[in-house]
Protein backbone atom coordinates (compact mmCIF):
# COMPACT_ATOMS: atom_id res chain seq x y z
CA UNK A 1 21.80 13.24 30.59
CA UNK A 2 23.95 13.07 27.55
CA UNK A 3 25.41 17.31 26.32
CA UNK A 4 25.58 16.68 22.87
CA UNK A 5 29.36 17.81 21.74
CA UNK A 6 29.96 20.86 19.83
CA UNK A 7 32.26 19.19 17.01
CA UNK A 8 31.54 18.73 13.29
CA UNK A 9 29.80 20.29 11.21
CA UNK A 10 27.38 23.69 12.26
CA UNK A 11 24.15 21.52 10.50
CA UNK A 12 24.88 18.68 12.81
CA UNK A 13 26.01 20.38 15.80
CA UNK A 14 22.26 21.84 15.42
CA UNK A 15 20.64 18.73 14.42
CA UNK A 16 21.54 17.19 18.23
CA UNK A 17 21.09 19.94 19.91
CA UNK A 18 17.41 19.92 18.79
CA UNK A 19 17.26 16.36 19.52
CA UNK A 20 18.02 17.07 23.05
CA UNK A 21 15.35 20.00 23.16
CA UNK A 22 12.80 17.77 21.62
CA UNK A 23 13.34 14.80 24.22
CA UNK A 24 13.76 16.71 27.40
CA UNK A 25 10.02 18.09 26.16
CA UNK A 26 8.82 14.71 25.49
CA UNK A 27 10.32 13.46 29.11
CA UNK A 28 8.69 16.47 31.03
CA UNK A 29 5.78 16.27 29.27
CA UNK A 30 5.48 20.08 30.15
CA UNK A 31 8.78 22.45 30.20
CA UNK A 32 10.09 25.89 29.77
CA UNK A 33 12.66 27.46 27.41
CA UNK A 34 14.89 27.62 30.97
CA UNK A 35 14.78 24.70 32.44
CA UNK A 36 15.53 22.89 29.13
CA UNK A 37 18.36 25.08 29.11
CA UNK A 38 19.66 24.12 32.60
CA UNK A 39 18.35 20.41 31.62
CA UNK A 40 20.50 20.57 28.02
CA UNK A 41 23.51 22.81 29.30
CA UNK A 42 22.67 25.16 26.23
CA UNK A 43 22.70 28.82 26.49
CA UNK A 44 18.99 30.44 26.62
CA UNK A 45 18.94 32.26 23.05
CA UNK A 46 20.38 29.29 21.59
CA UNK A 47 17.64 27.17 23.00
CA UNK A 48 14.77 30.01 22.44
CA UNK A 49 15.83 30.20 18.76
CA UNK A 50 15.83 26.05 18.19
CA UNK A 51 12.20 26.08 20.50
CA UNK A 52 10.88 28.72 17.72
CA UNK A 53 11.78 27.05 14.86
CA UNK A 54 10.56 23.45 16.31
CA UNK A 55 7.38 25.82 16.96
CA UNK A 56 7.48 26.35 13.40
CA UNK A 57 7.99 23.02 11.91
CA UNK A 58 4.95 22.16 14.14
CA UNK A 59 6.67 19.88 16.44
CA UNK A 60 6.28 21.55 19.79
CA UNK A 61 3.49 24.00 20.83
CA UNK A 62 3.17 26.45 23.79
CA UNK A 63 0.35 25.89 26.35
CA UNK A 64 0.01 28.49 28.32
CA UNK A 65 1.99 29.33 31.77
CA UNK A 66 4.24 27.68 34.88
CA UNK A 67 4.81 28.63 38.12
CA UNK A 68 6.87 31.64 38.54
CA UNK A 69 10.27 30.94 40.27
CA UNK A 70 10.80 34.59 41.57
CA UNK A 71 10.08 36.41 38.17
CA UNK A 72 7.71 36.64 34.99
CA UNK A 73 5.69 33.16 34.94
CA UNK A 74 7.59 30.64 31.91
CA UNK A 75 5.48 29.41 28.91
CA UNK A 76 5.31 25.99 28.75
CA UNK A 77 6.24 24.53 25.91
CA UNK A 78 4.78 20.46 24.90
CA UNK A 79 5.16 17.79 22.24
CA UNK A 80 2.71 17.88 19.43
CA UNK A 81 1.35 14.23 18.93
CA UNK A 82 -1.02 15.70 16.27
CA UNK A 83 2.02 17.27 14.16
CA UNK A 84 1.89 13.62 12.33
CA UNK A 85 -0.11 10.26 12.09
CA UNK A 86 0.54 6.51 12.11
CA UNK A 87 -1.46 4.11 10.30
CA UNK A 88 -1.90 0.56 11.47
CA UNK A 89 -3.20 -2.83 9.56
CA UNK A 90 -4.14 -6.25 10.66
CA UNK A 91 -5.34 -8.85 7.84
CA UNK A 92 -6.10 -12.25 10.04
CA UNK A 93 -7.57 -14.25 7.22
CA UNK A 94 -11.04 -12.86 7.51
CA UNK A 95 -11.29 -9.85 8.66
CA UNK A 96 -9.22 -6.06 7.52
CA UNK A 97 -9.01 -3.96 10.46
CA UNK A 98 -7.24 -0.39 10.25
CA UNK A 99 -6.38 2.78 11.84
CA UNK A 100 -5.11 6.03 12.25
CA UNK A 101 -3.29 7.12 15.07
CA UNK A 102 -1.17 10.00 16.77
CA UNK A 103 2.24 10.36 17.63
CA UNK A 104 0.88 8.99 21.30
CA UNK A 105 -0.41 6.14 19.68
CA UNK A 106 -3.87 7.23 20.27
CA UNK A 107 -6.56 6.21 17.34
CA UNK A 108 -8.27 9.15 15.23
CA UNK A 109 -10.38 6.71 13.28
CA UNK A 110 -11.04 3.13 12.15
CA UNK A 111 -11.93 1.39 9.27
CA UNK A 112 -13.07 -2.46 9.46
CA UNK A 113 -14.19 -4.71 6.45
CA UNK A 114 -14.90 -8.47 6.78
CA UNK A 115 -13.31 -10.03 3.56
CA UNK A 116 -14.46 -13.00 1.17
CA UNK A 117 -12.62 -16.44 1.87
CA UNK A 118 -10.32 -17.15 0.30
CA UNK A 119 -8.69 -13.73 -0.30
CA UNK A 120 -5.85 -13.51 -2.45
CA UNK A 121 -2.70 -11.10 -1.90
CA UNK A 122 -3.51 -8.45 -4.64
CA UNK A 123 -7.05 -8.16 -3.45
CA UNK A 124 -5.57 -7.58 0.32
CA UNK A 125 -3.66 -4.72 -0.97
CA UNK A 126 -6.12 -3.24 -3.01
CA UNK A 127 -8.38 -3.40 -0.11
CA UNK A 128 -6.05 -1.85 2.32
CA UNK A 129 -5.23 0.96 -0.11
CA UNK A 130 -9.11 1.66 -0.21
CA UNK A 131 -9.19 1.34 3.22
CA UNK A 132 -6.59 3.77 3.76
CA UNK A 133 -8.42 6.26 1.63
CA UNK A 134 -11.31 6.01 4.06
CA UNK A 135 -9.46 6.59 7.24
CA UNK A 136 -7.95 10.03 6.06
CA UNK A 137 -10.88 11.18 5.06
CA UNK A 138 -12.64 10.32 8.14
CA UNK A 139 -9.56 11.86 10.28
CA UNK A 140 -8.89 14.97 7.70
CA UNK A 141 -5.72 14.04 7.50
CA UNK A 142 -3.31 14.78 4.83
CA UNK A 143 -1.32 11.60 3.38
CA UNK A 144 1.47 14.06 3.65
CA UNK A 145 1.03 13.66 7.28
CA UNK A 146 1.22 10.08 7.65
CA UNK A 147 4.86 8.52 8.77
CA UNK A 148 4.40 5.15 7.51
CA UNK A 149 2.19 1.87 8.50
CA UNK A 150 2.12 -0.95 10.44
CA UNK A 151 1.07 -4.22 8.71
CA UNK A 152 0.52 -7.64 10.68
CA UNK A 153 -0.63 -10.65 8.05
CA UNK A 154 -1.09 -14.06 8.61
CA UNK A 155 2.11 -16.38 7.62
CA UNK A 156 5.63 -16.18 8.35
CA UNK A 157 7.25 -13.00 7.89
CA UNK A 158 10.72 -11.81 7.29
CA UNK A 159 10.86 -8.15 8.63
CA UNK A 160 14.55 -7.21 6.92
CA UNK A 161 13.45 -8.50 3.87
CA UNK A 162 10.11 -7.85 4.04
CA UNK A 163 8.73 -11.00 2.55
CA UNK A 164 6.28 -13.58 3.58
CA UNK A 165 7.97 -17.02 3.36
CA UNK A 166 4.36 -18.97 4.18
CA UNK A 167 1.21 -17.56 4.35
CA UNK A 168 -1.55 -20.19 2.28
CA UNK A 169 -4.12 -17.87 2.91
CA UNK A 170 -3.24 -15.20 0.48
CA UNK A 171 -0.55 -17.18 -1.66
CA UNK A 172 2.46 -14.94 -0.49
CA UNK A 173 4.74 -17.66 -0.58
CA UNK A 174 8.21 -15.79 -0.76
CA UNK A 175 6.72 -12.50 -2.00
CA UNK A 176 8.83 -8.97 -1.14
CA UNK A 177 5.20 -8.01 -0.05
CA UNK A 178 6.69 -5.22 1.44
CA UNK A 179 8.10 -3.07 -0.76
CA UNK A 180 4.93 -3.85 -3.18
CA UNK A 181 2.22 -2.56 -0.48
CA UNK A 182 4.99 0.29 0.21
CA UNK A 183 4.42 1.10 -3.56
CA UNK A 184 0.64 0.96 -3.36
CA UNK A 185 0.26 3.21 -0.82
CA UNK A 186 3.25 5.28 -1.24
CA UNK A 187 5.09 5.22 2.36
CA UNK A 188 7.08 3.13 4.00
CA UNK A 189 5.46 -0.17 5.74
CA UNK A 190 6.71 -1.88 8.55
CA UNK A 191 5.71 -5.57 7.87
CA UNK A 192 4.90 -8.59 10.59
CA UNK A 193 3.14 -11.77 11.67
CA UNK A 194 -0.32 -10.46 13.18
CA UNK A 195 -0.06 -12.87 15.95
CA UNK A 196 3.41 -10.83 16.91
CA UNK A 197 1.52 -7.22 16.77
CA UNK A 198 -0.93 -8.51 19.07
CA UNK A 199 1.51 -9.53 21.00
CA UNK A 200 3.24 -6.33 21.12
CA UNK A 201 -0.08 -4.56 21.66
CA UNK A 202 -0.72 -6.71 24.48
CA UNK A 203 3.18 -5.66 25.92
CA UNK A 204 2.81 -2.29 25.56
CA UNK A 205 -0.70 -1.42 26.33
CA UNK A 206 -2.74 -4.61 27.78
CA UNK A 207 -2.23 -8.04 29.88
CA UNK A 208 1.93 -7.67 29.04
CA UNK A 209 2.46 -4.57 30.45
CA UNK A 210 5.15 -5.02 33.41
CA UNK A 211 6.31 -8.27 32.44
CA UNK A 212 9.24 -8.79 30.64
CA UNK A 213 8.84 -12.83 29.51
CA UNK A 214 5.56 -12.86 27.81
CA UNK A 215 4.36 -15.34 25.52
CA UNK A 216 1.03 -14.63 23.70
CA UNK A 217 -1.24 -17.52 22.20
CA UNK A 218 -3.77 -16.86 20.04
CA UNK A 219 -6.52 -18.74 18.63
CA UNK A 220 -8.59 -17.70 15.60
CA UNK A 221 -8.48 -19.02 12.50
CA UNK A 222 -5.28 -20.46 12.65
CA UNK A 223 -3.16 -20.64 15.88
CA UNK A 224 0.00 -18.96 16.53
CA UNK A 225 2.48 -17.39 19.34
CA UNK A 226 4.56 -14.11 19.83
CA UNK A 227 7.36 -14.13 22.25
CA UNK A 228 8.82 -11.85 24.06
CA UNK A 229 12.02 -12.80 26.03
CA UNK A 230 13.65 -10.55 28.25
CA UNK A 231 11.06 -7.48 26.96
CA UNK A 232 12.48 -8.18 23.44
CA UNK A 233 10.72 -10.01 20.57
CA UNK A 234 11.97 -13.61 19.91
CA UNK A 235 11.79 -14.11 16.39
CA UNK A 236 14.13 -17.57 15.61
CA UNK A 237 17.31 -18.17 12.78
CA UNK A 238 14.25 -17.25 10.37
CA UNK A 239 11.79 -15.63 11.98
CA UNK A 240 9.05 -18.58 12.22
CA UNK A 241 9.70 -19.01 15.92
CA UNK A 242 5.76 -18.47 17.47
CA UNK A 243 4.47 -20.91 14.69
CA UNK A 244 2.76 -22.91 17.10
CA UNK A 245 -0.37 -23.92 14.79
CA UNK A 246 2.36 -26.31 13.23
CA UNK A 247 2.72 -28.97 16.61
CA UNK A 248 2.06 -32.07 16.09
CA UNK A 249 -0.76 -32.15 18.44
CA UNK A 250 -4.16 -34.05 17.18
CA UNK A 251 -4.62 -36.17 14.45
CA UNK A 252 -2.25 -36.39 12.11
CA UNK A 253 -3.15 -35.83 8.09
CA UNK A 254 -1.25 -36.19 4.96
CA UNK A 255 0.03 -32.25 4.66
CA UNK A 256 0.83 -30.66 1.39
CA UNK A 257 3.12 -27.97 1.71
CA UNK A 258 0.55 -25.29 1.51
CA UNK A 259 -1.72 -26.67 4.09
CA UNK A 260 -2.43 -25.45 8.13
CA UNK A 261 -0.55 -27.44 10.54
CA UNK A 262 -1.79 -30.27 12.31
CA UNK A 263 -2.93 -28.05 15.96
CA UNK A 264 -4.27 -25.46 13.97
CA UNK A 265 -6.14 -27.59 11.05
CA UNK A 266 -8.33 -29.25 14.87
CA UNK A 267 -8.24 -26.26 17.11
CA UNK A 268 -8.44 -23.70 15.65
CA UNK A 269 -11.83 -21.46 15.57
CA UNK A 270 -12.63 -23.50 11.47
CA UNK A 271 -11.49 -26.63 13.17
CA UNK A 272 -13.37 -26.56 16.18
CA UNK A 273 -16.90 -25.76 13.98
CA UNK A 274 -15.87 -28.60 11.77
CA UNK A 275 -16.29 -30.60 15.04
CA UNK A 276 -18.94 -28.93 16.12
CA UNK A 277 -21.51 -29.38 12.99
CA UNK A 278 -23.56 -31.55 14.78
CA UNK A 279 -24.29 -29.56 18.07
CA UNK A 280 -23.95 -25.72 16.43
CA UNK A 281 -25.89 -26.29 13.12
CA UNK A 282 -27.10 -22.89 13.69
CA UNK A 283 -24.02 -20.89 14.84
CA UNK A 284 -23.78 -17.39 12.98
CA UNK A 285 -20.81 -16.08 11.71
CA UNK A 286 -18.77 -14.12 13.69
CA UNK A 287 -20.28 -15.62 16.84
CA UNK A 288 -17.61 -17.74 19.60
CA UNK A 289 -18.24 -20.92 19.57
CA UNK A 290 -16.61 -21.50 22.21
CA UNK A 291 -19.01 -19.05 23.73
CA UNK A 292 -21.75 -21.33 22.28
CA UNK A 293 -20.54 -24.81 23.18
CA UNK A 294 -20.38 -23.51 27.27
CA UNK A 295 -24.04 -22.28 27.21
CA UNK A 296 -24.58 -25.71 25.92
CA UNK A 297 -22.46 -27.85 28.15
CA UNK A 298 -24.36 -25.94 30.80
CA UNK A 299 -27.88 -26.75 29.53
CA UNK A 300 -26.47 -30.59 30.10
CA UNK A 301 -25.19 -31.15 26.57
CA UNK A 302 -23.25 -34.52 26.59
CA UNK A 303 -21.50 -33.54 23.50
CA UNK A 304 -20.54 -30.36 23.62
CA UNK A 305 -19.13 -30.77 27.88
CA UNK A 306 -17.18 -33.59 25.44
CA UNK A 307 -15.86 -31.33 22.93
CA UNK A 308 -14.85 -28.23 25.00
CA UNK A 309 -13.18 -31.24 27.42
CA UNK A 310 -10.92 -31.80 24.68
CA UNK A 311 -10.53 -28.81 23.13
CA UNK A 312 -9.31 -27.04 26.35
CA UNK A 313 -6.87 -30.36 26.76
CA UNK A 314 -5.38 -30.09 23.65
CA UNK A 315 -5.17 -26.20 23.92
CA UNK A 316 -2.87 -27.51 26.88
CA UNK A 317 -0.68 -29.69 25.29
CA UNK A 318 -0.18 -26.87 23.08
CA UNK A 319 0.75 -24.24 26.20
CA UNK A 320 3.11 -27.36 28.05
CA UNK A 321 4.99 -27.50 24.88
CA UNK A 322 5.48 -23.55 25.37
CA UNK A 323 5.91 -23.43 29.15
CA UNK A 324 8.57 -26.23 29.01
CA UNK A 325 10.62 -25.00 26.38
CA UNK A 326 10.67 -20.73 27.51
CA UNK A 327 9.58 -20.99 30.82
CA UNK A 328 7.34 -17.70 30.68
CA UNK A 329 6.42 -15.60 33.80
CA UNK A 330 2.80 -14.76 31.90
CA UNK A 331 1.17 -16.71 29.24
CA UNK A 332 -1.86 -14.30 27.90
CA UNK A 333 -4.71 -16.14 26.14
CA UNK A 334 -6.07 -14.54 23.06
CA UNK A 335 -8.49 -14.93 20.53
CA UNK A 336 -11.01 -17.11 20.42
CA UNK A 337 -9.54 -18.38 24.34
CA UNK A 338 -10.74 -15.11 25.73
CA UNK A 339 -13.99 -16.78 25.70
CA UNK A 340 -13.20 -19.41 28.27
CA UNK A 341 -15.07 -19.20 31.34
CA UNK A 342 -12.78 -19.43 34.79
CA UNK A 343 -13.91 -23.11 35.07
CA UNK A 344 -12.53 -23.76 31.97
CA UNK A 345 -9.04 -21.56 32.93
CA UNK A 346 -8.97 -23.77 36.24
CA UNK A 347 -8.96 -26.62 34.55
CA UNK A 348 -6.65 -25.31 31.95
CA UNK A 349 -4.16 -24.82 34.96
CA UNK A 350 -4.84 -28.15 37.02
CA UNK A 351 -3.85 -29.73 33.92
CA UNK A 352 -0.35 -27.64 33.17
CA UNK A 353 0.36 -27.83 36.92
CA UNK A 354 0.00 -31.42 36.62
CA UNK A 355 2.04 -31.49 33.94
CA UNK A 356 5.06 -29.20 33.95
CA UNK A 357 7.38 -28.10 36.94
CA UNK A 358 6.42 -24.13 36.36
CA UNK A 359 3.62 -22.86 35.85
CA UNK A 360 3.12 -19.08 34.39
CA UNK A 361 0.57 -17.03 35.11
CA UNK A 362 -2.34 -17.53 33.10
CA UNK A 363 -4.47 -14.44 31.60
CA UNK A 364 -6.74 -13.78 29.19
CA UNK A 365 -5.56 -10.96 26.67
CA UNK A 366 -7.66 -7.68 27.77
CA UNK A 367 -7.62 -5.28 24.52
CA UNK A 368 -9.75 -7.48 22.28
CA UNK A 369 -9.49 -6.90 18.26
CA UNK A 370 -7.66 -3.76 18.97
CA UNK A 371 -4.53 -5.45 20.40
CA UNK A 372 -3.35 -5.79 16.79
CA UNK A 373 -3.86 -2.66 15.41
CA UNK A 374 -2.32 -0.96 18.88
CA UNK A 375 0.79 -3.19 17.91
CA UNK A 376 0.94 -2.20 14.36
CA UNK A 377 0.74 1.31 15.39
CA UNK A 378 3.43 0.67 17.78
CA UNK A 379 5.82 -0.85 15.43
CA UNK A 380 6.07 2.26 13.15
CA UNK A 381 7.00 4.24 16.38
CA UNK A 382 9.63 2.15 17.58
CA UNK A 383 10.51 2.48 13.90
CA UNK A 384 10.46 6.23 13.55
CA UNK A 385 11.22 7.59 16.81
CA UNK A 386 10.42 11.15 17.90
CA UNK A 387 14.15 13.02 16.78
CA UNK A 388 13.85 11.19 13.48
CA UNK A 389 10.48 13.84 12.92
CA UNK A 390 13.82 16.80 13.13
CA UNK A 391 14.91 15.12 9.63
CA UNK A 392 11.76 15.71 8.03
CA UNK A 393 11.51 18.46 5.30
């Protein structure tokens, strides 16, 4: 327990003694005014009059009454997650998905809206200040209420800057994206590589949780990687580490500078229905197809047992490349690989045992398409933690 020091100036004296008031309520989940006072070391009035102003200010409620200890029962006192909202954004190339969340993280509404290819960067704004729009009025909340946003986009992201170095599917190309979507919407955005809020939704809230070496591969329509080493993100000298799409694994073209990487241009989701014309003429958009070439394979299709044979090898390659290099204790499969049957994880795993000297666990990611916007929402409360609501007019 750290007694915050009574030295300096009466407004900041104040300022951490509220702090500790505010997390020994968020630790206990449920409190009274005197046990945060034996908890804090503060006397009782001074923490009854910081309680009733925090009361005020909305950040703490009373909810009803404890167990009595020998005397009159105690009001409990708890955290309000409703006193503000989060907003979260994922843009993976085709698809906007967005929400609005409490201080707990928990979603008050969604928005999604499946965007024209190819979408330029302006459009993506405008269509997540739109979206935006929506999603208060669904939730009724005031955009005085919101803290900030989460934003995961395709490309290569540089979080201090808050640029996108490479991302060919919206033309951000060295962009301070950032602080233009910050204008647009008119609070601040926390920017990242949608792969790596996935990644962090998966940590915090899905396949991740307990594990403290994660890496996270995802397939859609481009491939990618977040990693997590020692529970912290692993981002590289310039934060393209995770740009896995870019291994030289397949066929190798004649790349202009703009273009998908050589993995991702073959295996990814628009890669594998190039290869697939022939068998999936009728595949509808949206649907797996990996989900399609199994049924297939199953019905005896020569072709398609062919093509998911060497998809799921060179979706291999790609994970012995990650397994040899950072050694992860769990590799979760995302995206499009979520659709593997446990045939094709077996043989996923004969093949990496086969081929490395340790093998991670292997599992499939389990919070589907919200794993990015749980991230996103997570990113602007790691960035605005609970005392920083105390500075708050």
């Amino acid at each position: 327990m750290r007694v915050p020091k009574k030295t300096g100036s009466s407004k900041r004296v104040k300022n951490l003694n509220k702090e500790e008031v505010l997390q020994q309520v968020i630790l206990h989940g449920q409190i009274s005014r005197a046990d945060i006072s034996k908890e804090t070391q503060l006397s009782r009035p001074c923490v009854s009059a910081l309680v009733d102003e925090m009361i005020q200010e909305g950040l703490l409620c009373e909810v009803g009454m404890g167990d009595s200890k020998g005397g009159r029962k105690p009001i409990l006192l708890e955290y309000n997650y409703q006193a503000y909202a989060i907003a979260g954004a994922i843009f993976d190339g085709s698809t906007l998905e967005m929400a609005i969340a409490d201080l707990k993280g928990e979603f008050l509404a969604r928005y999604s809206k499946r965007l024209a290819r190819p979408e330029d960067g302006e459009t993506v704004i405008e269509d997540l200040a739109g979206g935006l729009t929506q999603l208060l009025a669904k939730s009724s909340i005031s955009r005085d209420r919101l803290l900030g946003m989460g934003v995961g986009v395709q490309g290569v992201t540089q979080r201090n800057s808050g640029t996108v170095s490479f991302s060919p599917s919206t033309g951000w190309m060295g962009s301070p994206i950032q602080q233009t979507i910050q204008a647009r919407l008119g609070l601040p955005v926390i920017l990242d590589n949608d792969v790596n809020m996935m990644t962090l939704g998966e940590y915090v809230r899905g396949a991740g949780v307990g594990h403290t070496h994660v890496v996270n591969m995802y397939v859609g329509t481009g491939i990618g990687s977040g990693i997590i080493l020692d529970g912290q993100f692993y981002r590289g000298s310039r934060e393209a580490a995770g740009e896995i799409g870019f291994m030289m694994i397949g066929p190798v073209h004649n790349r202009t500078k703009k273009a998908s990487g050589v993995f991702e241009t073959h295996y990814s989701v628009p890669g594998i229905r190039q290869q697939a014309k022939g068998l999936l003429s009728d595949l509808q958009e949206g649907s797996s197809v990996i989900k399609e070439l199994i049924r297939l394979a199953r019905n005896e299709n020569v072709g398609a047992q062919q093509l998911l044979e060497d998809v799921y090898r060179h979706w291999a390659y790609g994970m012995a490349n990650i397994v040899s290099v950072l050694n992860p204790e769990l590799l979760i499969l995302s995206g499009e690989m979520v659709h593997v049957d446990e045939e094709g994880v077996k043989r996923i795993h004969d093949w990496l045992t086969e081929w490395v000297p340790e093998v991670p666990c292997l599992e499939k990611a389990s919070l589907g398409e919200q794993a990015g916007l749980i991230g996103a929402v997570h990113s602007v409360l790691e960035a605005f933690p609970s005392t920083r609501l105390l500075e708050k007019d």
